[in-house]
Protein backbone atom coordinates (compact mmCIF):
# COMPACT_ATOMS: atom_id res chain seq x y z
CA UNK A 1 -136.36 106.55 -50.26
CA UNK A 2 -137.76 103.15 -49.31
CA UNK A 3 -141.44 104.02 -50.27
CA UNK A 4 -141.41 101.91 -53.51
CA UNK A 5 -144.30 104.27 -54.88
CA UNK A 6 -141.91 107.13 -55.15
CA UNK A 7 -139.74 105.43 -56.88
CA UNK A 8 -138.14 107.42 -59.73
CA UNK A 9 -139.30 110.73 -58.66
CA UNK A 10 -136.95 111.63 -55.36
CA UNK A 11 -138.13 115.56 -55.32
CA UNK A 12 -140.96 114.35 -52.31
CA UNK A 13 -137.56 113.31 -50.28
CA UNK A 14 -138.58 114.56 -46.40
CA UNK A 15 -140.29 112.47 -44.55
CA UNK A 16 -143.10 114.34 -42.95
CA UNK A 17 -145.61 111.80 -41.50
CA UNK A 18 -147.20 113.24 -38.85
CA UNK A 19 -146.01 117.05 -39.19
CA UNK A 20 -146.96 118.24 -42.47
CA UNK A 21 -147.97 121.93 -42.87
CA UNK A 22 -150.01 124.84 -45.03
CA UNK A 23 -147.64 125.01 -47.49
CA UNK A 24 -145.92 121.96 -48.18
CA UNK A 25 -145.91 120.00 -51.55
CA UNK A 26 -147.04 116.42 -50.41
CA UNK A 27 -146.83 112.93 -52.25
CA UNK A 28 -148.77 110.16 -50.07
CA UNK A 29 -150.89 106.75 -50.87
CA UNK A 30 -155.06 106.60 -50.05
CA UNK A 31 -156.18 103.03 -49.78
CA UNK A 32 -158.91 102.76 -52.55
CA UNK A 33 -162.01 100.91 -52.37
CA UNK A 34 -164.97 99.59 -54.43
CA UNK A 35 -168.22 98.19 -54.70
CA UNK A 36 -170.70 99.37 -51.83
CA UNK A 37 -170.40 100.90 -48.36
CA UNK A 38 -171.38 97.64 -46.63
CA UNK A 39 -169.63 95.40 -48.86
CA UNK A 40 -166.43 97.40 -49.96
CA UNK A 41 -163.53 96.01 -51.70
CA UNK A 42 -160.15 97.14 -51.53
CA UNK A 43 -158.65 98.13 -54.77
CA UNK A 44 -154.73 99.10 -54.04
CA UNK A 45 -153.61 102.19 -53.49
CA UNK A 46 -153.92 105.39 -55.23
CA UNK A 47 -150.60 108.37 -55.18
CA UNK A 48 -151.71 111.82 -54.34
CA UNK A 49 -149.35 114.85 -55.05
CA UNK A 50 -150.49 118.40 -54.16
CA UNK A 51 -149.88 121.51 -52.14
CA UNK A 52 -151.47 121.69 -48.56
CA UNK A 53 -153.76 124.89 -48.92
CA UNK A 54 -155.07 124.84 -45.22
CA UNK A 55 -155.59 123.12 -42.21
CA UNK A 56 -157.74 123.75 -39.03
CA UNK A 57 -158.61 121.84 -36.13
CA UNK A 58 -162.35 120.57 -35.55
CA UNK A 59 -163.66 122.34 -32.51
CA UNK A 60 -165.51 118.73 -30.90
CA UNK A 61 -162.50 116.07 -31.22
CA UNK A 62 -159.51 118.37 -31.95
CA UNK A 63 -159.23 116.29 -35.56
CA UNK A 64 -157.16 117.94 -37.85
CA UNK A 65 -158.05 118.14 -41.33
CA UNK A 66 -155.80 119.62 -44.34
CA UNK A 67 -157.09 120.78 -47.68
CA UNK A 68 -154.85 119.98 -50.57
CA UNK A 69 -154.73 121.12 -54.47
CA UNK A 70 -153.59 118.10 -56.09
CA UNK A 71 -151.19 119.02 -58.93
CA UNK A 72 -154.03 118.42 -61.46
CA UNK A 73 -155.95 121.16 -60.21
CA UNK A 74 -158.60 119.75 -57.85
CA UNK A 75 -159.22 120.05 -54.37
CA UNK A 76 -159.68 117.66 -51.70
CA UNK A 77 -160.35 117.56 -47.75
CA UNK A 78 -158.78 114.77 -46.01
CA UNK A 79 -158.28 113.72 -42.18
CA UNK A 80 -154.57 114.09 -40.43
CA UNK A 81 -154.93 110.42 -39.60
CA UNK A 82 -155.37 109.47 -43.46
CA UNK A 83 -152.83 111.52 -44.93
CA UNK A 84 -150.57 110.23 -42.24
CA UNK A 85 -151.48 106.47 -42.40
CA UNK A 86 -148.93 105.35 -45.33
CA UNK A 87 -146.97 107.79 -44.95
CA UNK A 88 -146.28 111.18 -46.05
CA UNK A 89 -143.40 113.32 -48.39
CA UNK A 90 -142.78 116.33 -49.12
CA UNK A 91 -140.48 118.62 -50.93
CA UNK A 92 -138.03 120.92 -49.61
CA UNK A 93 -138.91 124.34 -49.15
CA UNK A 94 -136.86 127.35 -50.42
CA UNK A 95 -136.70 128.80 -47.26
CA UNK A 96 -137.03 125.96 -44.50
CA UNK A 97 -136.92 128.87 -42.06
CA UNK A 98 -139.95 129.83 -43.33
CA UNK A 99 -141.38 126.49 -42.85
CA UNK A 100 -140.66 126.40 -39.33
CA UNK A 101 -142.48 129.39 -38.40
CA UNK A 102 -145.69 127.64 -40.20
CA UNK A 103 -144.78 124.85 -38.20
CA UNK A 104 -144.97 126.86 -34.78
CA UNK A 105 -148.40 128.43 -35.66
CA UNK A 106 -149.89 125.00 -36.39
CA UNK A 107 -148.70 123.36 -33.33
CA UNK A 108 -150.00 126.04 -31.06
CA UNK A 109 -153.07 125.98 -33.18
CA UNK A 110 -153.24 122.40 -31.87
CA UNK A 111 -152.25 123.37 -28.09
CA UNK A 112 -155.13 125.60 -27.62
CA UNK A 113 -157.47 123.25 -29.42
CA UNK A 114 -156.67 120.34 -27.22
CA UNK A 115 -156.39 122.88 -23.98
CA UNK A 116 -160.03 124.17 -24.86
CA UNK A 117 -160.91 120.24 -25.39
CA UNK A 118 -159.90 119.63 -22.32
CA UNK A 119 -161.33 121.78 -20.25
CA UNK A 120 -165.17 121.66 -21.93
CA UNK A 121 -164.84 117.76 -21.20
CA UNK A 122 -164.08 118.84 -17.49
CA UNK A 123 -166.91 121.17 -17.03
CA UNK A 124 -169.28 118.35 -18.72
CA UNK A 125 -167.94 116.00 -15.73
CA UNK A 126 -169.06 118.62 -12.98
């Protein structure tokens, strides 16, 4: 991989930035920050590992939001758009089959949230 972070440990080897799934064992980075809100300063990066325990769509913007179980145990919620934004990896499933079938659901998950987006932002125009 190019990713120098994952350097060393090549099990996260698919690249799946933009289409990861419930299910999948994800490495990524999460920019890091410090001091206050107003006046933040950015610390490096931190690597997250975990297993993507659900996802769901918010019903307003159609933002999709994954909950992960880091391999120490805790849980975290995070935006698509910030697991996504260095980049994502993931190990290979057993059964990739199987993977692909998750992979449907979610995506038509995401057709009929964006459908039922668009059409509430057409009835607010008439």
């Amino acid at each position: 991989m190019e990713h120098s972070t994952f350097k060393g440990d090549d099990s996260y080897s698919i690249n799946c930035t933009g289409d990861a799934c419930v299910g999948d064992e994800v490495a990524f980075e999460r920019a890091t920050f410090s001091g206050s809100f107003r006046n933040a300063k950015f610390d490096g990066f931190e690597l997250i590992k975990g297993t993507i325990t659900k996802d769901s769509y918010g019903k307003d913007k159609q933002q999709h939001t994954f909950t992960i179980k880091s391999v120490e145990g805790w849980e975290m919620r995070i935006k698509g758009r910030n697991l996504y934004a260095n980049g994502t990896y993931r190990k290979r499933w057993i059964d990739e089959e199987k993977r692909g079938l998750v992979l449907n659901e979610k995506h038509s998950r995401g057709d009929k949230a964006r459908a039922a987006r668009a059409e509430r932002k057409l009835e607010s125009i008439y």
